[in-house]
Protein backbone atom coordinates (compact mmCIF):
# COMPACT_ATOMS: atom_id res chain seq x y z
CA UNK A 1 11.15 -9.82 13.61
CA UNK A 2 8.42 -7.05 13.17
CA UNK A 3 6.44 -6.22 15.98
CA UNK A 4 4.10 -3.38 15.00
CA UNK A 5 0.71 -4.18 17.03
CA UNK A 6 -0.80 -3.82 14.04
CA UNK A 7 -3.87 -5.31 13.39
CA UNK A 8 -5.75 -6.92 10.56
CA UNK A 9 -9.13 -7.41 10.07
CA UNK A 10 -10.16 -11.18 8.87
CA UNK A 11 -11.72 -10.39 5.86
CA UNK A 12 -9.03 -7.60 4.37
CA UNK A 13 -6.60 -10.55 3.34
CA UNK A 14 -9.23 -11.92 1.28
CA UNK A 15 -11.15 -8.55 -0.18
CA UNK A 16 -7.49 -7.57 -1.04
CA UNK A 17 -6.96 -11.01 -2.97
CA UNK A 18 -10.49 -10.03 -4.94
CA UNK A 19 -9.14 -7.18 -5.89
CA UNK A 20 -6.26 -8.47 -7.38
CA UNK A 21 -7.71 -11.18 -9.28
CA UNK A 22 -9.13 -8.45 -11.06
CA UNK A 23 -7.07 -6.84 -11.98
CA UNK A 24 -6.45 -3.91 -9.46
CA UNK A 25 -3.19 -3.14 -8.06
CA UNK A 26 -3.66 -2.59 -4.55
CA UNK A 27 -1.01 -0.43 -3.04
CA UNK A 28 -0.90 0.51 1.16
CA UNK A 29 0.53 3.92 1.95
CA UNK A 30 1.36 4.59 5.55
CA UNK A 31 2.46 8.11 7.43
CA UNK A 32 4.19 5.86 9.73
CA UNK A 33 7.55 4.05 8.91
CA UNK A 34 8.06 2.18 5.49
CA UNK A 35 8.78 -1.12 7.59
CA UNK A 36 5.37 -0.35 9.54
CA UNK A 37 3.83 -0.33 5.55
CA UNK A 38 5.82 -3.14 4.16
CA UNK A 39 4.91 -5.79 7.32
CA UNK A 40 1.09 -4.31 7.44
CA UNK A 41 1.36 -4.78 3.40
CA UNK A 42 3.15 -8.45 4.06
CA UNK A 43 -0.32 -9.56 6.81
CA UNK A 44 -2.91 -8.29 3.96
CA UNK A 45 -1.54 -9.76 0.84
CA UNK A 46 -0.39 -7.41 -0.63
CA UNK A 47 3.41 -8.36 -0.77
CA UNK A 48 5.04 -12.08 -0.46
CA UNK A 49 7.54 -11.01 1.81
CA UNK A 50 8.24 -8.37 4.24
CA UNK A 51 11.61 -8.40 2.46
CA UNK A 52 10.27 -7.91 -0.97
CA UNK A 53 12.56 -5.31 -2.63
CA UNK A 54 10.62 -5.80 -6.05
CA UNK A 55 7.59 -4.37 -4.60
CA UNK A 56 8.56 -0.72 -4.49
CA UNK A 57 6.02 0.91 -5.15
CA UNK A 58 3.07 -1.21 -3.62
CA UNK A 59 4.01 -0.41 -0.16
CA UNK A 60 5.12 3.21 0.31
CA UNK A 61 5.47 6.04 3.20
CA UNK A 62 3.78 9.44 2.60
CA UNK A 63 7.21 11.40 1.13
CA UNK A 64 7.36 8.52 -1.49
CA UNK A 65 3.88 8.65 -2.07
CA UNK A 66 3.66 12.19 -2.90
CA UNK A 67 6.62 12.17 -5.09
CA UNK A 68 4.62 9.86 -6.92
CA UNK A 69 1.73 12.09 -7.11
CA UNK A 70 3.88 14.93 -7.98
CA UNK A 71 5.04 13.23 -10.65
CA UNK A 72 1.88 12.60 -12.61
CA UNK A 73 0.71 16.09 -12.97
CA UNK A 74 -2.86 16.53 -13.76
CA UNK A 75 -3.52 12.63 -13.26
CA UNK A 76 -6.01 12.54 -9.87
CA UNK A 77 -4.91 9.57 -7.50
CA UNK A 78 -7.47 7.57 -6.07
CA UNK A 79 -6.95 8.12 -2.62
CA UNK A 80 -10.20 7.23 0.50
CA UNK A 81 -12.15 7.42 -2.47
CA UNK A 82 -11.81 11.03 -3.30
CA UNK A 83 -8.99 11.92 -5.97
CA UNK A 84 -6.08 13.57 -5.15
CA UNK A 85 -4.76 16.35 -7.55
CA UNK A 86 -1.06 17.30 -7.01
């Protein structure tokens, strides 16, 4: 059971859904826990499951996040619609 008091607007769920059927991959990064990501990422569409281990890299906490980033250098990240240079 996840109890984060985290709430979801209405129309995220289906914006996200939009998003995906074209073609974007929408990912949720969180500074809080990676459960806190995974169960907001679960209520918004983004995963199936809170359990989904395939989906890696769609939920992620900041450390993960900017290894990611750090990886890729010189590639910006869209990130709150500015780009994010490593």
């Amino acid at each position: 059971m996840y109890n984060t008091g985290a709430c979801v607007c209405d129309e995220v769920p289906a914006a996200i859904a939009e998003c995906q059927r074209a073609g974007i991959t929408v990912r949720l990064v969180t500074g809080d826990a990676l459960s806190t990501a995974k169960f907001v990422a679960y209520k918004c569409g983004i995963l199936r499951s809170v359990d989904d281990d395939d989906s890696s890299e769609l939920a992620l906490d900041s450390r993960r996040f900017n290894e990611l980033i750090r990886a890729r250098p010189g590639r910006p990240v869209s990130y709150r619609r500015s780009p994010v240079v490593p």
